[in-house]
N, C-alpha and C. Protein backbone atom coordinates (compact mmCIF):
# COMPACT_ATOMS: atom_id res chain seq x y z
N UNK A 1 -15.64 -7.00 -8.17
CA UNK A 1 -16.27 -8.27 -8.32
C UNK A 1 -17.54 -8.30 -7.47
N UNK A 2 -18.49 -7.97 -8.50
CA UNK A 2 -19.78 -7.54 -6.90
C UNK A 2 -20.41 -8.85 -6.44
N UNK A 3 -20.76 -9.28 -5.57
CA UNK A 3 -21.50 -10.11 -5.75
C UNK A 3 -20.78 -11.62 -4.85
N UNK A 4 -19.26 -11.52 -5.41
CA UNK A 4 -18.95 -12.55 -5.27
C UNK A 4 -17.64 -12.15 -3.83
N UNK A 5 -17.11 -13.26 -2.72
CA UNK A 5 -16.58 -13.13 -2.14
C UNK A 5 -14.85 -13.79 -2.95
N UNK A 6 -14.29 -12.88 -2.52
CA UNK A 6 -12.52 -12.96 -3.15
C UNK A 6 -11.88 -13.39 -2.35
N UNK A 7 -11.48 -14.83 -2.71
CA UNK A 7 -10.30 -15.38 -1.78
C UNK A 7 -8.94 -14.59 -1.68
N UNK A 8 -8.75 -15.58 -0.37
CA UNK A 8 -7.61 -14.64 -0.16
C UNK A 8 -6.21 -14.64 -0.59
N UNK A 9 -6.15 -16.00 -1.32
CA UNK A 9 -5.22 -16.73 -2.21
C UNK A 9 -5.32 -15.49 -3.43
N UNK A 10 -6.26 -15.55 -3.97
CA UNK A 10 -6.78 -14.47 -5.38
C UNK A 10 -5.87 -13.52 -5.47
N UNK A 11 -6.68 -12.85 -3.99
CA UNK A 11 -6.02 -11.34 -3.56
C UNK A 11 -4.50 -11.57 -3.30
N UNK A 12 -4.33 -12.37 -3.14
CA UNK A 12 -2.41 -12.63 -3.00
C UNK A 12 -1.79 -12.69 -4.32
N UNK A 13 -2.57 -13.64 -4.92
CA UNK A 13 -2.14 -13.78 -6.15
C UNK A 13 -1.91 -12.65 -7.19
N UNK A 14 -2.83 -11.63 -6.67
CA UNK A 14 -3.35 -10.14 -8.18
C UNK A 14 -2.15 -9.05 -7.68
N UNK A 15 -1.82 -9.04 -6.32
CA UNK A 15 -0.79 -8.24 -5.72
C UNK A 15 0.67 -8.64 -6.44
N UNK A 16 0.78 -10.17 -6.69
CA UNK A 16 1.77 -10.48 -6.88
C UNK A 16 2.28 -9.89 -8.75
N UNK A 17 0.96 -10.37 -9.20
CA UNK A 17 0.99 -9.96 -10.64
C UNK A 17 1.09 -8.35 -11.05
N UNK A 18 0.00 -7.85 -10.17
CA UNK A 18 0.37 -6.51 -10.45
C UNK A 18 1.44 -5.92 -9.96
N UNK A 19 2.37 -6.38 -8.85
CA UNK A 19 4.02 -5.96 -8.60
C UNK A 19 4.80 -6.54 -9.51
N UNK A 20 4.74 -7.39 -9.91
CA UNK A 20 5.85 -7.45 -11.19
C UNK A 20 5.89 -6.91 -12.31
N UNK A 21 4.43 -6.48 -13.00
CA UNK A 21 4.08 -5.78 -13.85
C UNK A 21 4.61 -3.97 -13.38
N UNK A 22 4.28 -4.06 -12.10
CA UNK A 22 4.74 -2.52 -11.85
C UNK A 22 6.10 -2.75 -11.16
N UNK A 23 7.66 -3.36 -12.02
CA UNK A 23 8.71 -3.34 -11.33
C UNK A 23 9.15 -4.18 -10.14
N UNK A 24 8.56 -4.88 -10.11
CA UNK A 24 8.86 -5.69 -8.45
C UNK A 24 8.01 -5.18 -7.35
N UNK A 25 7.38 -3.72 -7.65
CA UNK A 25 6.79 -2.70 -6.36
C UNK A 25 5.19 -3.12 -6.15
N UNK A 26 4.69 -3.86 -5.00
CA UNK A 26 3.32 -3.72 -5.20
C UNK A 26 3.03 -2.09 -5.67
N UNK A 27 1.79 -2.30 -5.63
CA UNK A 27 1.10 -1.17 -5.91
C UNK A 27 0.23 -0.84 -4.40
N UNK A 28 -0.25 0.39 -4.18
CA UNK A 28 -1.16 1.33 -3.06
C UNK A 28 -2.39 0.31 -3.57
N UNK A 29 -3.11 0.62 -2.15
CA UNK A 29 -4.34 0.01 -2.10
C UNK A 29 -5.44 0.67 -3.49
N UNK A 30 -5.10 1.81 -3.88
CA UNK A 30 -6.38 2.47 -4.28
C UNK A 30 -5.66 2.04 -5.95
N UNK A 31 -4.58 2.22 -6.71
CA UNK A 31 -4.19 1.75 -7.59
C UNK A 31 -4.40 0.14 -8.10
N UNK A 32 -4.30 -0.40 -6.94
CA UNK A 32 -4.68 -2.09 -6.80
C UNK A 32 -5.79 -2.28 -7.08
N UNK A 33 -6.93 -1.66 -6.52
CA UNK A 33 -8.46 -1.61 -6.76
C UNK A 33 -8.66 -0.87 -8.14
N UNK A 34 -8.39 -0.20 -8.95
CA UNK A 34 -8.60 0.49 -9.93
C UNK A 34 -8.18 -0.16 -11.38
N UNK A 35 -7.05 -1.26 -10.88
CA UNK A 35 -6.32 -1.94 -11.74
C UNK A 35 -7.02 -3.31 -11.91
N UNK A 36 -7.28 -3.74 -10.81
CA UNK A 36 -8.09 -5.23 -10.51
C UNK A 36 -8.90 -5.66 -9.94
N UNK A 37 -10.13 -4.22 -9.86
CA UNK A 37 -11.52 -4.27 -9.69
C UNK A 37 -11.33 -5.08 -8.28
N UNK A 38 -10.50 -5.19 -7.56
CA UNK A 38 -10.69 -5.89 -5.96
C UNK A 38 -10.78 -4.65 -5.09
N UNK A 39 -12.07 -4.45 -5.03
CA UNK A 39 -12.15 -3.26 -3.57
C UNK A 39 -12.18 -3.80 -2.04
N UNK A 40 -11.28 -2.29 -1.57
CA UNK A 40 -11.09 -2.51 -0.19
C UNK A 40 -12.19 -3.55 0.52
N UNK A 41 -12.88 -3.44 0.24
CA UNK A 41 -14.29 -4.26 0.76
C UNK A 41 -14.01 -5.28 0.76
N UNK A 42 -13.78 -5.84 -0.05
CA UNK A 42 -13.32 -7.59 -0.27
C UNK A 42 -12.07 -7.96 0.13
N UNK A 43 -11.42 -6.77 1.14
CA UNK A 43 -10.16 -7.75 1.83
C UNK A 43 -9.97 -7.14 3.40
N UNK A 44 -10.23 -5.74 3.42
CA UNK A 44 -10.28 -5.03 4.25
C UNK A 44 -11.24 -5.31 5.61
N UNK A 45 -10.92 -6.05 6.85
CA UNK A 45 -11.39 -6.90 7.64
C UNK A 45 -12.05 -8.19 7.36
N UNK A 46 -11.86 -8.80 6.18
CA UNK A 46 -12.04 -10.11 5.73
C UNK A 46 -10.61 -11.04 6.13
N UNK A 47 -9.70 -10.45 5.26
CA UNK A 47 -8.32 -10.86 4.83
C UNK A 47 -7.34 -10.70 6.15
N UNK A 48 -7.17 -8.94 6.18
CA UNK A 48 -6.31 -8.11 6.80
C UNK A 48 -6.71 -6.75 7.36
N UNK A 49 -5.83 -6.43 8.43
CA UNK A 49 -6.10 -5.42 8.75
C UNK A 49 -6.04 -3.95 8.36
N UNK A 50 -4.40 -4.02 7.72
CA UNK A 50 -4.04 -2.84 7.02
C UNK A 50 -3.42 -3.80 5.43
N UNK A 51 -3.36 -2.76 4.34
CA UNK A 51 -2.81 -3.33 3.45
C UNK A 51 -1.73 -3.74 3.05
N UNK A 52 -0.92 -2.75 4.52
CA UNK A 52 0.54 -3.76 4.26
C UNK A 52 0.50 -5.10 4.43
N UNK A 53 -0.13 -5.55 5.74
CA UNK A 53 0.07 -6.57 5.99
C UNK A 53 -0.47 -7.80 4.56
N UNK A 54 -1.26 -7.32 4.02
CA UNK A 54 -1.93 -8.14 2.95
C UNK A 54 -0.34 -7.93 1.68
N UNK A 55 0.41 -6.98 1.60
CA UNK A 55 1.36 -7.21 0.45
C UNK A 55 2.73 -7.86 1.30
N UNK A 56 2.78 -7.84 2.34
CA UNK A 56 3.68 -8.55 3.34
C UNK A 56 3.30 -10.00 3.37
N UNK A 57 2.41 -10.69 3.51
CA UNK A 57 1.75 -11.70 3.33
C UNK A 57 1.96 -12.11 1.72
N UNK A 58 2.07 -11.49 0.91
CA UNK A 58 2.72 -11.77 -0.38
C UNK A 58 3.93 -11.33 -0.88
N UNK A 59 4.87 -11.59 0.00
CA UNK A 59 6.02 -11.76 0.29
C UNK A 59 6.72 -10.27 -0.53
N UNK A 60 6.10 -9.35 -0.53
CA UNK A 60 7.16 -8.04 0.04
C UNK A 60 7.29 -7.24 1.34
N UNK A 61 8.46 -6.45 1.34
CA UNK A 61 8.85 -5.98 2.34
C UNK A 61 7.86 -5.06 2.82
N UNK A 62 7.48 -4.69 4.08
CA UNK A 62 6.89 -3.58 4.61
C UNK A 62 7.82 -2.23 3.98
N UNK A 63 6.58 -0.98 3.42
CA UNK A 63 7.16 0.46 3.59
C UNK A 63 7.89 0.87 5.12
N UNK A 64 9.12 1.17 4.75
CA UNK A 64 9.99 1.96 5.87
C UNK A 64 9.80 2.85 6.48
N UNK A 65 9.45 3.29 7.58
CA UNK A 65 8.85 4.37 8.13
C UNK A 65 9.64 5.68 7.49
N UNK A 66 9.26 7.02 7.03
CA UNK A 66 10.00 7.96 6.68
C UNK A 66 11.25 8.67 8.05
N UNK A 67 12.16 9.18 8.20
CA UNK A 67 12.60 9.44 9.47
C UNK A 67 12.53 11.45 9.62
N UNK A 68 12.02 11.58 10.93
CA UNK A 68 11.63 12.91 10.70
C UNK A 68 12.85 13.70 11.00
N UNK A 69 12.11 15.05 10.73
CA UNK A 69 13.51 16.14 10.11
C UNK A 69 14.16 16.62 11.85
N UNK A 70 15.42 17.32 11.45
CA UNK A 70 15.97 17.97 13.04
C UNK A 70 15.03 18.68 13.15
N UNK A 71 15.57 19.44 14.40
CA UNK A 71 15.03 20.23 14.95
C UNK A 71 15.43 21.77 14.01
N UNK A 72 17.14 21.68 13.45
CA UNK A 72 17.48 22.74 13.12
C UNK A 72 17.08 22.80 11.44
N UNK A 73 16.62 21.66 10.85
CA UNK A 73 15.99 21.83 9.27
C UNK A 73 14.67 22.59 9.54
N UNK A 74 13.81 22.13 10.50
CA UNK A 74 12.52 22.56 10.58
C UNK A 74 12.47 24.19 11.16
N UNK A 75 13.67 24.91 11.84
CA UNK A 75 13.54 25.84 12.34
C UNK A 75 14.04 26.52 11.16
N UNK A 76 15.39 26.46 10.20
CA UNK A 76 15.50 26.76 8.68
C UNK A 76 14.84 26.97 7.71
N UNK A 77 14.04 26.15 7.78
CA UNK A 77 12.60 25.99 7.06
C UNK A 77 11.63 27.20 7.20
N UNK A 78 11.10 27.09 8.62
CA UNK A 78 10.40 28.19 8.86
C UNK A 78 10.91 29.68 9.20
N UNK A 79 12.00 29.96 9.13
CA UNK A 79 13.32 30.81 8.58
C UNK A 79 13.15 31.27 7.35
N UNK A 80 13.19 30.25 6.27
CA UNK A 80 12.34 30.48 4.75
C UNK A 80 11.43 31.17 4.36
N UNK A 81 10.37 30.25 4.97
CA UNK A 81 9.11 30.61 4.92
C UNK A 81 8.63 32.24 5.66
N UNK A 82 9.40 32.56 6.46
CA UNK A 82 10.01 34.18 7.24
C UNK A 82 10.14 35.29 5.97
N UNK A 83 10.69 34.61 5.17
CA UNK A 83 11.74 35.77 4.60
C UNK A 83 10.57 36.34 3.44
């Protein structure tokens, strides 16, 4: 949307539409912009800081941090990668 400044209601609103359309799941920042012409620009230190907080703010859950591997998968691993 060049030109014009995007509320932040809007941007709540297009997250919301495009997560139901995609399953309940928002969508990634760069899929969001590609889908509904709202670039990072127009929310990204306007709105919010990171984009979770902008799909958290439209009432889904934050991504779960991944939990990292043992000590003895990663030494297995590179055991593998050995052979």
């Amino acid at each position: 949307m060049p030109g014009k400044l995007v509320s932040k209601q809007h941007i709540l609103a297009e997250i919301r539409r495009t997560a139901s359309e995609n399953g309940g799941k928002p969508l990634g920042s760069r899929r969001f912009s590609a889908t509904t012409g709202i670039r990072e620009h127009d929310w990204l230190g306007r709105h919010w800081a990171r984009w979770g907080d902008a799909t958290t703010e439209a009432g889904f859950k934050p991504n779960a941090l991944q939990a990292g591997y043992k000590d003895e998968a990663v030494a297995w691993r590179g055991w593998l990668l050995r052979a």
